[in-house]
C-alpha atoms as a PDB file:
ATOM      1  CA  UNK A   1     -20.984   2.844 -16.379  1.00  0.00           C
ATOM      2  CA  UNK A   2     -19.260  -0.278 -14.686  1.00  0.00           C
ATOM      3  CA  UNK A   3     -18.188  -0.164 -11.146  1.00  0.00           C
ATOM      4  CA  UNK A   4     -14.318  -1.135 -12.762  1.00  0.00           C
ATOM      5  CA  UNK A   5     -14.676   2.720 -15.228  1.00  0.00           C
ATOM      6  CA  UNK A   6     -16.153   4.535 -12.132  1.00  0.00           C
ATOM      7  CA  UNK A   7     -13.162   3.474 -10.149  1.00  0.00           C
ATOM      8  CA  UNK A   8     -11.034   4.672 -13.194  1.00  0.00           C
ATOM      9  CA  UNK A   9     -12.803   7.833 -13.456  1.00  0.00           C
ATOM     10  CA  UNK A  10     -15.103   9.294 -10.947  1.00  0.00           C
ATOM     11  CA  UNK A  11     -15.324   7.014  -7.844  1.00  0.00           C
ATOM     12  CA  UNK A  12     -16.534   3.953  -6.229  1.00  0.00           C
ATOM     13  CA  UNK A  13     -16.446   2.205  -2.807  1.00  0.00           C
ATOM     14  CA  UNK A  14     -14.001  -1.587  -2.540  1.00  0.00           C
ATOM     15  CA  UNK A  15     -14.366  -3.261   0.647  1.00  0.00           C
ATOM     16  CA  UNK A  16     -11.337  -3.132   2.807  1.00  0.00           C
ATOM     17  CA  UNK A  17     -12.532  -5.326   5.653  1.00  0.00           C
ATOM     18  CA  UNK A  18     -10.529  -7.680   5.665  1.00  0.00           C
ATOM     19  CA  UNK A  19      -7.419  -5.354   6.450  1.00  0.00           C
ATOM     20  CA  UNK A  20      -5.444  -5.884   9.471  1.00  0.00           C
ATOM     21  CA  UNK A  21      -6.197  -3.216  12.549  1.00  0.00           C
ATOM     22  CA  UNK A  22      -4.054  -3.667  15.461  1.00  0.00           C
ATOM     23  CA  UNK A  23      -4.856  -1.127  18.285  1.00  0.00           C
ATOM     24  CA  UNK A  24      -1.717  -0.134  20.142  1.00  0.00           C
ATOM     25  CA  UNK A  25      -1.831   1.549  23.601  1.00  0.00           C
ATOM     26  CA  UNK A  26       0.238   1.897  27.150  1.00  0.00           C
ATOM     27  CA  UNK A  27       2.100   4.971  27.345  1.00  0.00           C
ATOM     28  CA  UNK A  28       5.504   3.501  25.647  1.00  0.00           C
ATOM     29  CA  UNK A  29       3.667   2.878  22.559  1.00  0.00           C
ATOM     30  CA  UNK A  30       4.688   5.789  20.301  1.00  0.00           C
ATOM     31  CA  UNK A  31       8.368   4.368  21.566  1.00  0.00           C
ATOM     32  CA  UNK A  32       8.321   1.194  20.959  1.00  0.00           C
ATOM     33  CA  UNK A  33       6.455   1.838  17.252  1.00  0.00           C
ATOM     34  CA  UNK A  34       9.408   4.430  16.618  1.00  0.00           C
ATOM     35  CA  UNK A  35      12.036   1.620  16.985  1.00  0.00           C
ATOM     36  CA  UNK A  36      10.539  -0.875  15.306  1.00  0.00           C
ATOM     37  CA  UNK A  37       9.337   1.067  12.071  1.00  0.00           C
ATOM     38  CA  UNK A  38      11.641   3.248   9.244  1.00  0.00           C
ATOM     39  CA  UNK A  39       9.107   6.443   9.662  1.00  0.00           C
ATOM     40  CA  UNK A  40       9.305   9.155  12.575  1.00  0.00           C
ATOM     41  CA  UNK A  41       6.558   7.732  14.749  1.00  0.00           C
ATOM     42  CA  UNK A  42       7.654   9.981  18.050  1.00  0.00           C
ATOM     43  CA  UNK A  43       6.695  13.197  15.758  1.00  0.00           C
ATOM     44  CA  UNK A  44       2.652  11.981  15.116  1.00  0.00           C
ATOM     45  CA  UNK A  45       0.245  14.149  16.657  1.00  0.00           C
ATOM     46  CA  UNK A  46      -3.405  13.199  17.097  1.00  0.00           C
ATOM     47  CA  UNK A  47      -5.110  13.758  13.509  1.00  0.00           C
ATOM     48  CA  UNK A  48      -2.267  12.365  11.957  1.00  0.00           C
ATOM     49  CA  UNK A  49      -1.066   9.394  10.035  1.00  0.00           C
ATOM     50  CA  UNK A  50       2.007   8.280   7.948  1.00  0.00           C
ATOM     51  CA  UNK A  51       2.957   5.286   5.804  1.00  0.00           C
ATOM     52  CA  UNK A  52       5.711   3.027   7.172  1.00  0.00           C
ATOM     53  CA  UNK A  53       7.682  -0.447   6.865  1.00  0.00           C
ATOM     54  CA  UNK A  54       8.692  -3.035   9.402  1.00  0.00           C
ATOM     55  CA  UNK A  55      12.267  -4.377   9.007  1.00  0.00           C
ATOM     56  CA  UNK A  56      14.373  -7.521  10.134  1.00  0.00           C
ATOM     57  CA  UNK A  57      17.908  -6.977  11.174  1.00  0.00           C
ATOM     58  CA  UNK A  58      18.652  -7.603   7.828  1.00  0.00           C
ATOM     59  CA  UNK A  59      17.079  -4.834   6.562  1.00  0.00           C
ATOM     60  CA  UNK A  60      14.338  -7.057   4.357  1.00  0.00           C
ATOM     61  CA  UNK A  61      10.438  -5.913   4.390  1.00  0.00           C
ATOM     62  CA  UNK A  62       8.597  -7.669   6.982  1.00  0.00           C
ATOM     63  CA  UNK A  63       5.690  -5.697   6.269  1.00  0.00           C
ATOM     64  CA  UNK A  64       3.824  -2.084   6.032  1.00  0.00           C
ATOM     65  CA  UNK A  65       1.589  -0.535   7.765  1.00  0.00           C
ATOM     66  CA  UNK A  66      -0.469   3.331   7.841  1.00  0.00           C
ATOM     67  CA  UNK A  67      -0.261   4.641  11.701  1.00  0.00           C
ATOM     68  CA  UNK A  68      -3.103   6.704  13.005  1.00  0.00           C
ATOM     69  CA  UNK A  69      -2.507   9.065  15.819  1.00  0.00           C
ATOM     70  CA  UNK A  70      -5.569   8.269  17.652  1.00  0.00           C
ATOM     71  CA  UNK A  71      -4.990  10.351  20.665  1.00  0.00           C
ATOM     72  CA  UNK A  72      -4.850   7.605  23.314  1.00  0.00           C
ATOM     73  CA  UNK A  73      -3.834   4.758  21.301  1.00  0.00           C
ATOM     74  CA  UNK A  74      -2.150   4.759  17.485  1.00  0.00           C
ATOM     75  CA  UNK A  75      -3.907   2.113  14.828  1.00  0.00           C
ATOM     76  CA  UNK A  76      -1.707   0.092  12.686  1.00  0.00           C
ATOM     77  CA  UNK A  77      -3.484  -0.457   9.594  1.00  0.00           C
ATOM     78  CA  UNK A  78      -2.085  -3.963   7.256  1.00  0.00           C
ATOM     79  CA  UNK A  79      -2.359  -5.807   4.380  1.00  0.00           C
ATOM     80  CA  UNK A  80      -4.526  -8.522   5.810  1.00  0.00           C
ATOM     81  CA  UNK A  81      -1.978 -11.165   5.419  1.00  0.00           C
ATOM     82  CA  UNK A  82       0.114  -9.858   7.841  1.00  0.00           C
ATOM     83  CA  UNK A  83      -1.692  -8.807  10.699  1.00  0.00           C
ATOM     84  CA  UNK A  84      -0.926 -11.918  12.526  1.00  0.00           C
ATOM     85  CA  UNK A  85       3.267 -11.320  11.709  1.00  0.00           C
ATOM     86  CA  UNK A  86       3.448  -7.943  12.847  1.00  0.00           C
ATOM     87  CA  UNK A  87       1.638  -8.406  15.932  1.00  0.00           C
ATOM     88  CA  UNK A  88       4.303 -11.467  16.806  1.00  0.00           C
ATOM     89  CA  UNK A  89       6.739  -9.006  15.819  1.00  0.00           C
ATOM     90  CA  UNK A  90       5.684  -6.422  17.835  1.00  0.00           C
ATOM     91  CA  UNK A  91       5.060  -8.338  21.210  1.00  0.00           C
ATOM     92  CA  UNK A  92       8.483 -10.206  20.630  1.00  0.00           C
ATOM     93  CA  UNK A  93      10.396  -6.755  21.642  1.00  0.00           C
ATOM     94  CA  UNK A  94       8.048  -5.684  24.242  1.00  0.00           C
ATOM     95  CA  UNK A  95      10.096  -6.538  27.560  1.00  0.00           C
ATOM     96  CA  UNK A  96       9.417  -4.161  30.107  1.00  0.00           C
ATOM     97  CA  UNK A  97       7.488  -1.491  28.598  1.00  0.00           C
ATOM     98  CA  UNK A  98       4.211  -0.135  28.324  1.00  0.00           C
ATOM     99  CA  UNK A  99       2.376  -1.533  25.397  1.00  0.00           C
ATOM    100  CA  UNK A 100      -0.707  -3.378  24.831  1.00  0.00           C
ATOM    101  CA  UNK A 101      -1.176  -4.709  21.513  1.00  0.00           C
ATOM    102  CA  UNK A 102      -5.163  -5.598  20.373  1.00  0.00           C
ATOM    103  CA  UNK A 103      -5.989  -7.292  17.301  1.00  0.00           C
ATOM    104  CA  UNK A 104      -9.184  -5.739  15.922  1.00  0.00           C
ATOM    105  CA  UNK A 105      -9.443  -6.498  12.621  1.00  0.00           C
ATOM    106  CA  UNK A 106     -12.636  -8.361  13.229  1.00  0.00           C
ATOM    107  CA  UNK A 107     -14.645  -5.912  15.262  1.00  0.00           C
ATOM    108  CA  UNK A 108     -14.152  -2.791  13.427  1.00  0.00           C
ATOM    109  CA  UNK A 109     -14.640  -2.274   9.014  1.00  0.00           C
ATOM    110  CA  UNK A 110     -12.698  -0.662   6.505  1.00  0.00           C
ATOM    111  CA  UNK A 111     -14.422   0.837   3.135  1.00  0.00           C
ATOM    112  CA  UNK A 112     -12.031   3.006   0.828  1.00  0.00           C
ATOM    113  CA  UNK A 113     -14.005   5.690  -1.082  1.00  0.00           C
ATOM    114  CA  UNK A 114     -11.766   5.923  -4.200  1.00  0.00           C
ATOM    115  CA  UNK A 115     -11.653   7.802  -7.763  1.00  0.00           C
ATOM    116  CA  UNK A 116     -11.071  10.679  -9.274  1.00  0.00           C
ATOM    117  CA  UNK A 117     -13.835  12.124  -7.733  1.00  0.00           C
ATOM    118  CA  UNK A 118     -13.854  10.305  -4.465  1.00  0.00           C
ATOM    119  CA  UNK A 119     -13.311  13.264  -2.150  1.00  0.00           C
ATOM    120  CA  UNK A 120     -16.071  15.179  -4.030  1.00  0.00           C
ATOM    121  CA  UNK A 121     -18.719  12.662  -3.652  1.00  0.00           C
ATOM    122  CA  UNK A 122     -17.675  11.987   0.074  1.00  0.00           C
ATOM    123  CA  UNK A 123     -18.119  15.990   0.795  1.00  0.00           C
ATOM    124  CA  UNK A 124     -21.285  15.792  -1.183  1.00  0.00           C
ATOM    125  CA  UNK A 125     -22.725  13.071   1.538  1.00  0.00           C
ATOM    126  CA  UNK A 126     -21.425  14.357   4.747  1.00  0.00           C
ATOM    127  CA  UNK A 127     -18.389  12.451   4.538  1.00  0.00           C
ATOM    128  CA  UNK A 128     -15.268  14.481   5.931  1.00  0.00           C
ATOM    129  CA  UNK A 129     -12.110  14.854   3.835  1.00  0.00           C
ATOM    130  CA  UNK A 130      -9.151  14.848   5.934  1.00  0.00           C
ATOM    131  CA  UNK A 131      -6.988  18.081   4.330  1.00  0.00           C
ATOM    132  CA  UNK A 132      -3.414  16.647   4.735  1.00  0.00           C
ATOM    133  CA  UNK A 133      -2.106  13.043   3.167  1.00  0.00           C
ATOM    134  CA  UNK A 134      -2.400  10.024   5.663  1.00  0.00           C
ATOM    135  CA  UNK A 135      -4.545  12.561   8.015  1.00  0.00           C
ATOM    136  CA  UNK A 136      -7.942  11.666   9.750  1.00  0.00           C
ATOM    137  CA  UNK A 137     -11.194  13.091  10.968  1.00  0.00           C
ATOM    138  CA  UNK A 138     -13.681  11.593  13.420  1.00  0.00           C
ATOM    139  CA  UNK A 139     -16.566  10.038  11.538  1.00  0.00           C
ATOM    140  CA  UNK A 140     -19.343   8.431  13.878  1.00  0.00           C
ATOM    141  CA  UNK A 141     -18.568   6.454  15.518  1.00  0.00           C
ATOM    142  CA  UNK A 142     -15.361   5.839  13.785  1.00  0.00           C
ATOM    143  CA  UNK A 143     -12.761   7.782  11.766  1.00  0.00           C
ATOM    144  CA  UNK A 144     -12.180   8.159   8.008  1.00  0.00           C
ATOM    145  CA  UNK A 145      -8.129   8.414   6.871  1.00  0.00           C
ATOM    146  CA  UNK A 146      -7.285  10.034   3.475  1.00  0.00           C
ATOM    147  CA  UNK A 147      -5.274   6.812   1.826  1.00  0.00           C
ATOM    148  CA  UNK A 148      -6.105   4.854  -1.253  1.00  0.00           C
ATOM    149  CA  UNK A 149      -5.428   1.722  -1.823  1.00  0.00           C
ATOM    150  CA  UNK A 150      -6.277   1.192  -6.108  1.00  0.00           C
ATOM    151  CA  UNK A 151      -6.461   5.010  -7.057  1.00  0.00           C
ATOM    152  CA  UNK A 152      -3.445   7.975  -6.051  1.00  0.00           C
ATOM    153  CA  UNK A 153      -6.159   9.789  -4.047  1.00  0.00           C
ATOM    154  CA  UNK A 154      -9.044   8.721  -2.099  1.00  0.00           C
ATOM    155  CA  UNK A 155     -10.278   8.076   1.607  1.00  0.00           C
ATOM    156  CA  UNK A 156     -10.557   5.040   4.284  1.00  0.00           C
ATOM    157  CA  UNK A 157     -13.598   4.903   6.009  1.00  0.00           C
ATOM    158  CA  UNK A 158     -13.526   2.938   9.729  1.00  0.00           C
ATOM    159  CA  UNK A 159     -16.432   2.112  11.280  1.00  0.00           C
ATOM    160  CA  UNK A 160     -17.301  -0.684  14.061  1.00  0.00           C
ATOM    161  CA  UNK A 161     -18.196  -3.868  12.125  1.00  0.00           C
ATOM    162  CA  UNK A 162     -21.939  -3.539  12.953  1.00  0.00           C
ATOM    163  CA  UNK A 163     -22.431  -0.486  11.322  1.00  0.00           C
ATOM    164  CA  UNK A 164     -20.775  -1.765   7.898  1.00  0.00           C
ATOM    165  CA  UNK A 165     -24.263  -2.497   6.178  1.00  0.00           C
ATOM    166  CA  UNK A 166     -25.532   0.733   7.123  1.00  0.00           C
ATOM    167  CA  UNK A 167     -22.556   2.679   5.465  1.00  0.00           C
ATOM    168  CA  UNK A 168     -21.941   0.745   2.449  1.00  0.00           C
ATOM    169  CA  UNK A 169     -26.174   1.438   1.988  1.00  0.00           C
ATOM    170  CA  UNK A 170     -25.500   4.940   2.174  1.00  0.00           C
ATOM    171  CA  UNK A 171     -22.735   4.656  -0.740  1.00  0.00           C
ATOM    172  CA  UNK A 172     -24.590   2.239  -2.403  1.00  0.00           C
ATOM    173  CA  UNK A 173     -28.026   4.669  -2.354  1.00  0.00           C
ATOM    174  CA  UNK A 174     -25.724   7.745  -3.103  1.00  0.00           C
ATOM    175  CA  UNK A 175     -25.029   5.895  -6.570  1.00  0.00           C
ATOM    176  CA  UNK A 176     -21.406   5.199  -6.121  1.00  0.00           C
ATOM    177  CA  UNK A 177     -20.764   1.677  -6.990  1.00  0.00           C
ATOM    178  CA  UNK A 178     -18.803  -0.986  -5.183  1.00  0.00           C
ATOM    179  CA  UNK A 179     -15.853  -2.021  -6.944  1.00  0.00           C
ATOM    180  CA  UNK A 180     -15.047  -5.608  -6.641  1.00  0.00           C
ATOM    181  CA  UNK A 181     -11.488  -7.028  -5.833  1.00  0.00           C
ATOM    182  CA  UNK A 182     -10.428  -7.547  -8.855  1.00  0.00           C
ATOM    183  CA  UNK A 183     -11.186  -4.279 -10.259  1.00  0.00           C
ATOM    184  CA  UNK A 184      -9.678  -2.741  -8.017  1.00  0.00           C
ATOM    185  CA  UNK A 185      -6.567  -4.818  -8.463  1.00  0.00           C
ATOM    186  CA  UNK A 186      -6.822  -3.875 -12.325  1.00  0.00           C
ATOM    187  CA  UNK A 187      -6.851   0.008 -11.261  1.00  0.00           C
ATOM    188  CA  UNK A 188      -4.138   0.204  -8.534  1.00  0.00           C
ATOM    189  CA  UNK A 189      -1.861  -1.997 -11.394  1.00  0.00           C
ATOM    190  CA  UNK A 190      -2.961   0.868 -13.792  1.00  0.00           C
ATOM    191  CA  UNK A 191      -2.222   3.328 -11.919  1.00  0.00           C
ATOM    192  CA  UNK A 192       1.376   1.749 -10.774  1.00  0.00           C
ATOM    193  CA  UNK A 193       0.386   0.813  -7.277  1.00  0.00           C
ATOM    194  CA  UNK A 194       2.875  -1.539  -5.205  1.00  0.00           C
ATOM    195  CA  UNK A 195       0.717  -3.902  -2.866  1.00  0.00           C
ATOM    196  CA  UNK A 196       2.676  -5.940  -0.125  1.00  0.00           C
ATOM    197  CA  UNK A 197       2.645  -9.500  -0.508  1.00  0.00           C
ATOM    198  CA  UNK A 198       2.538  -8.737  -4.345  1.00  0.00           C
ATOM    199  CA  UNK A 199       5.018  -6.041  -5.712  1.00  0.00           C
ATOM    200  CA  UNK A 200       6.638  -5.909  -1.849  1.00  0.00           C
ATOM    201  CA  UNK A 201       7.980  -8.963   0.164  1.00  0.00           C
ATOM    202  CA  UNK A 202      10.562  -9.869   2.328  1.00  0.00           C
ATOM    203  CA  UNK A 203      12.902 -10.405  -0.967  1.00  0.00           C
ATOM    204  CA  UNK A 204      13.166  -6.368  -1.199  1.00  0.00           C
ATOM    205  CA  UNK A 205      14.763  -3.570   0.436  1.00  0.00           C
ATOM    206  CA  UNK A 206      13.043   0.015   1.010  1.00  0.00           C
ATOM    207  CA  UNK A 207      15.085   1.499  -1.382  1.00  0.00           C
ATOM    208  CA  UNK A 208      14.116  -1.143  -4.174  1.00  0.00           C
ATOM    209  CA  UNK A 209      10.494  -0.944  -3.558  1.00  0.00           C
ATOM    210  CA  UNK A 210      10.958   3.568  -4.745  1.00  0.00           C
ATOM    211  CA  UNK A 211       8.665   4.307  -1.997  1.00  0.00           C
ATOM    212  CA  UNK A 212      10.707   6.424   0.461  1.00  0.00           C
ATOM    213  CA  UNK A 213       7.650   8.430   1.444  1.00  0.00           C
ATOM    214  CA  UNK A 214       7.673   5.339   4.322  1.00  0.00           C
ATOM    215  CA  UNK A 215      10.990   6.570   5.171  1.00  0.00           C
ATOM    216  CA  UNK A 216      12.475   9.171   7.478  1.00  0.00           C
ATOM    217  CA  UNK A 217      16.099   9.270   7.404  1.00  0.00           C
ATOM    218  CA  UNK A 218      17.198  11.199  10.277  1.00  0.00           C
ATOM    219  CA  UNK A 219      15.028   9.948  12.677  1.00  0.00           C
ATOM    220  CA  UNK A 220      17.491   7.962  14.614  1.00  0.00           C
ATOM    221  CA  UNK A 221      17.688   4.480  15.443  1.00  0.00           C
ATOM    222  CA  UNK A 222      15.484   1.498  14.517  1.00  0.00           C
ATOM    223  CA  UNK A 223      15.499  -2.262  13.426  1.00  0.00           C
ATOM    224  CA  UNK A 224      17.187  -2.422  10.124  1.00  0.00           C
ATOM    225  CA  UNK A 225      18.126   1.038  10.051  1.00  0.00           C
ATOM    226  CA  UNK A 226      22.084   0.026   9.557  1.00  0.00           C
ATOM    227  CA  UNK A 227      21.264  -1.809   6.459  1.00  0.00           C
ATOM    228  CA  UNK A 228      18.598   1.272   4.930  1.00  0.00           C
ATOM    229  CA  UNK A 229      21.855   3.741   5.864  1.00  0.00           C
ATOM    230  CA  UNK A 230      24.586   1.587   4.595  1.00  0.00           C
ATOM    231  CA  UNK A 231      22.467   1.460   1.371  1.00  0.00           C
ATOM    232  CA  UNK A 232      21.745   4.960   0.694  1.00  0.00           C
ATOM    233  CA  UNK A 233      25.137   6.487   1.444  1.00  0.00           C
ATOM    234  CA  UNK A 234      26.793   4.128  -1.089  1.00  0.00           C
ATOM    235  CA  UNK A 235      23.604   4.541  -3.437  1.00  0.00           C
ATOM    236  CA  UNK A 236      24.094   0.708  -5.022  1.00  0.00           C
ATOM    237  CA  UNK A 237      20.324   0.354  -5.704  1.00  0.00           C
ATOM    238  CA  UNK A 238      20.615  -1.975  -8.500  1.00  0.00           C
ATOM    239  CA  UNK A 239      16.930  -2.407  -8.914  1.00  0.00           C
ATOM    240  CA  UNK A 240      14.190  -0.717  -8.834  1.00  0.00           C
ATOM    241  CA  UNK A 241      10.257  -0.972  -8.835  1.00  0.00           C
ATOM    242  CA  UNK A 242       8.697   0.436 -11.969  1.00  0.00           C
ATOM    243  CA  UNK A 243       5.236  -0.332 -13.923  1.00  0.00           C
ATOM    244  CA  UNK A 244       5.719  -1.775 -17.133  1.00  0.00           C
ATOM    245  CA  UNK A 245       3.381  -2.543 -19.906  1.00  0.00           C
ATOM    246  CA  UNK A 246       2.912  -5.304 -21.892  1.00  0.00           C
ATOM    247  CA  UNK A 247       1.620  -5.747 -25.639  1.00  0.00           C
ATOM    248  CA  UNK A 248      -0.645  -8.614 -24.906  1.00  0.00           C
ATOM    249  CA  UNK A 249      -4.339  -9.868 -23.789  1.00  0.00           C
ATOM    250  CA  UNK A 250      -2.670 -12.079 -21.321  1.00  0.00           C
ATOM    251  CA  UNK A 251      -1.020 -11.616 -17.964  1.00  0.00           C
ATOM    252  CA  UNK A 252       2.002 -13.310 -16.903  1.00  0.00           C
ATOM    253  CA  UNK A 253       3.036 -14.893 -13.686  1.00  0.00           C
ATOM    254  CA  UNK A 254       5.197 -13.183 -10.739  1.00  0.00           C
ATOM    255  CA  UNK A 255       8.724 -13.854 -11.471  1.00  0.00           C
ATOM    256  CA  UNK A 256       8.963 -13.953 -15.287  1.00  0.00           C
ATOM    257  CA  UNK A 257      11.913 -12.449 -16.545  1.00  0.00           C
ATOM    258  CA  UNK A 258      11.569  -9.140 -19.528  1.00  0.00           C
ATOM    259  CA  UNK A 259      14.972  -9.653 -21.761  1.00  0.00           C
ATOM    260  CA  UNK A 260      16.447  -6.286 -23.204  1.00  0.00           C
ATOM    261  CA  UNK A 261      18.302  -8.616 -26.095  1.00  0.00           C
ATOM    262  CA  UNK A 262      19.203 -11.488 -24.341  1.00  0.00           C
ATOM    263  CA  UNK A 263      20.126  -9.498 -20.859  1.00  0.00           C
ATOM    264  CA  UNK A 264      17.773 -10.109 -18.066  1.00  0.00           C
ATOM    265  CA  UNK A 265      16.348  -6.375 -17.473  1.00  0.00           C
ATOM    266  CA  UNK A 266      13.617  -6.867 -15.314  1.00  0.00           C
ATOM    267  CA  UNK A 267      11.486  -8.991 -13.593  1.00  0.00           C
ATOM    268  CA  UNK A 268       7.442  -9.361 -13.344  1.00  0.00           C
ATOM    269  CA  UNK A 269       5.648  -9.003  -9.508  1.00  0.00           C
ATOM    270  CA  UNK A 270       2.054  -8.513 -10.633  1.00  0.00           C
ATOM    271  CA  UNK A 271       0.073  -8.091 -14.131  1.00  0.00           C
ATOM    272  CA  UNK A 272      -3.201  -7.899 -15.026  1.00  0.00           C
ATOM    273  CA  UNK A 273      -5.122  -7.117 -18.675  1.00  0.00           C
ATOM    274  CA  UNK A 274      -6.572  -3.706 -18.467  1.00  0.00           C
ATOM    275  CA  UNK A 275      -9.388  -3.840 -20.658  1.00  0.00           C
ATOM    276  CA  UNK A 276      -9.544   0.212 -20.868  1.00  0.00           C
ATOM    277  CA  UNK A 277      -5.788   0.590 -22.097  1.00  0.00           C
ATOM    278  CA  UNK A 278      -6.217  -2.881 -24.547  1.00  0.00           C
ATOM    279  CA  UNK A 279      -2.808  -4.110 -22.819  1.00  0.00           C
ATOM    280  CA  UNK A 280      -1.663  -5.877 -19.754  1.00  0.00           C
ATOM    281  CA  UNK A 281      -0.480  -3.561 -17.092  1.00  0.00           C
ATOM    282  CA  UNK A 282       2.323  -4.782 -14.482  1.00  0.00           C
ATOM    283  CA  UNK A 283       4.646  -3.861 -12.113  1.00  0.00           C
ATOM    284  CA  UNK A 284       8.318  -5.407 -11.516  1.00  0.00           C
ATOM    285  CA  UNK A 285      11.912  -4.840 -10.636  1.00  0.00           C
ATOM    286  CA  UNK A 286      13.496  -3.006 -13.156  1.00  0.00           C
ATOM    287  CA  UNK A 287      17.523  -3.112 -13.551  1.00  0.00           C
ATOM    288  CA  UNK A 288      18.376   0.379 -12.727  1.00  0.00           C
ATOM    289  CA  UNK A 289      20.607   1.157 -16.456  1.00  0.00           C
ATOM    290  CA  UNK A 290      16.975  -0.290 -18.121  1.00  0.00           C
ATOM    291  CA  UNK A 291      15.092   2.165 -16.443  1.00  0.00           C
ATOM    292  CA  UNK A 292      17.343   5.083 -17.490  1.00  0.00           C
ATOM    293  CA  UNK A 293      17.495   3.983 -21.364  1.00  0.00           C
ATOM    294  CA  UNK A 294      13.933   2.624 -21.535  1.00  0.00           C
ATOM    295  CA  UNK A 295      15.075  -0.972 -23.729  1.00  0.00           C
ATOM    296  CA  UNK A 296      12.817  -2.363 -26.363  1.00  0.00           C
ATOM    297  CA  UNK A 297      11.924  -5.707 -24.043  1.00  0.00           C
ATOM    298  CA  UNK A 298      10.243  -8.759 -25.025  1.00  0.00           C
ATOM    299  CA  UNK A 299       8.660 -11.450 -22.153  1.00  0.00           C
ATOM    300  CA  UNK A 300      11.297 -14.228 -21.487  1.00  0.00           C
ATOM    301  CA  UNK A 301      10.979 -17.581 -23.608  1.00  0.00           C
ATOM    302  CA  UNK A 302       7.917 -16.130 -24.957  1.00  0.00           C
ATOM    303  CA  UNK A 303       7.012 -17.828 -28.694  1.00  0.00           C
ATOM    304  CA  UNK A 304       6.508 -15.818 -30.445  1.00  0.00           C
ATOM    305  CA  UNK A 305       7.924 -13.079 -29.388  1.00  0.00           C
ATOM    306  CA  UNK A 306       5.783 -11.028 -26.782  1.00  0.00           C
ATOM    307  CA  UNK A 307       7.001  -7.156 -25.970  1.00  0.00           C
ATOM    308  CA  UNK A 308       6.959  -5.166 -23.196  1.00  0.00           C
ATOM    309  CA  UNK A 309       8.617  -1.422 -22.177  1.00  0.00           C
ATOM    310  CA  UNK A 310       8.604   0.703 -19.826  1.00  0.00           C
ATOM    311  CA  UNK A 311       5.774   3.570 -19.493  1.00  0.00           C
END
């Protein structure tokens, strides 16, 4: 079995390393996080975690993040490609409060467990399994989080960066495989998983992106709350982000338009050939009406003809 079909069906390890961990402390920190992100930071309570976006004033998607409630400080976990924003963004609005922000994406590791069978195999070594979504359990000298990045279910597993070789030789002697990175980018597109800085960018509102788990919308106020209210009460949501599949061996690039006739109906983000479904997988923004009536759709000036529709 391949380390790409373990991934798919039982479970394998991806590095995560190179994920952005900012540690936040001071004793305004659950404050300050609460205004500056759309989910109820203020209500975390050591063990816990949530998923959450950072907003302009315009409402757009400066970036998301999981929180861990560490007890005395809460982790932001990021993309790695935006570790460096939010952190600007962050210490921009600290004036006179107590925050300290730390960058340590260097000194501590990431490795997600992930797979149908991920939480099995991680009970089966000694791993813990968090019970709740988002939640964590101590783990070493570190902590392991039960997110997935590629798979709907799975676990994050942080450890100080010294102590990477040992873990990923436990995995690695248990017989679970590491999945490289672009595996696991053909699994999380398979299984219809939005990355940011692929499927969500500062182009998109919350609402567009369908993934209002990273929302809480009585929570009061924060930056570009106005514009995630004014949106929802009037519930204009034109577009929306869907996977789509597409009869070919060959992906197409971010931004190519799907045609229901000759109407624009959607629009490509990410795609990728998955060789176990014989198709390319892809998610995109999906006119709202398309999504409803599910429109025969071919691939824009495509010659001949190359379809696509909606799973």
């Amino acid at each position: 079995m391949t380390s790409y079909e373990a991934l798919r069906s039982e479970a394998a390890w991806i590095d995560l390393s190179s994920r952005g961990k900012i540690r936040v402390t001071g004793d305004d920190r659950a404050r300050l996080l609460h205004a500056m992100t759309t989910n109820h930071i203020s209500g975390m309570q050591q063990g816990e975690g949530l998923y959450a976006f950072f907003l302009n004033a315009q409402g757009r998607i400066l970036a998301d993040a999981f929180v861990y409630d560490l007890g005395e400080a809460l982790l932001l976990d990021t993309e790695p490609e935006v570790a460096t924003k939010v952190l600007e963004h962050l210490d921009k609005y600290i004036i006179a409060d107590d925050v300290e922000l730390d960058d340590q994406t260097v000194s501590w590791t990431a490795i997600g467990l992930e797979g149908p069978k991920s939480l099995e195999q991680a009970t089966a070594r000694g791993i813990p399994v968090p019970e709740k979504r988002y939640g964590w359990l101590p783990y070493g000298k570190g902590f392991v989080g039960r997110v997935a990045s590629a798979t709907p279910d799975g676990l994050r597993i942080f450890v100080p960066a010294e102590d990477k070789a040992e873990l990923a030789g436990r995995l690695n002697s248990a017989a679970i495989p590491q999945a490289a990175a672009d595996e696991a980018r053909t699994v999380r597109l398979e299984n219809g998983i939005p990355r940011y800085g692929d499927d969500i960018t500062e182009r998109f509102l919350v609402h567009e992106t369908q993934a209002l788990h990273g929302v809480h919308f009585s929570k009061g106020c924060y930056l570009g709350q106005e514009i995630v209210e004014r949106v929802r009460s009037r519930g204009q949501v034109h577009r929306l982000l869907a996977p789509i599949r597409i009869k070919s061996q060959h992906p197409v690039a971010p931004r190519t338009k799907l045609l229901a006739g000759d109407a624009a109906a959607a629009e490509i983000t990410s795609s990728v050939y998955s060789p176990a479904l014989r198709e390319v997988v892809a998610l995109g923004y999906v006119r709202a009406e398309a999504l409803q009536c599910k429109p025969a759709l071919t691939v824009a000036e495509s010659a001949p003809p190359i379809e696509a529709y909606l799973p």
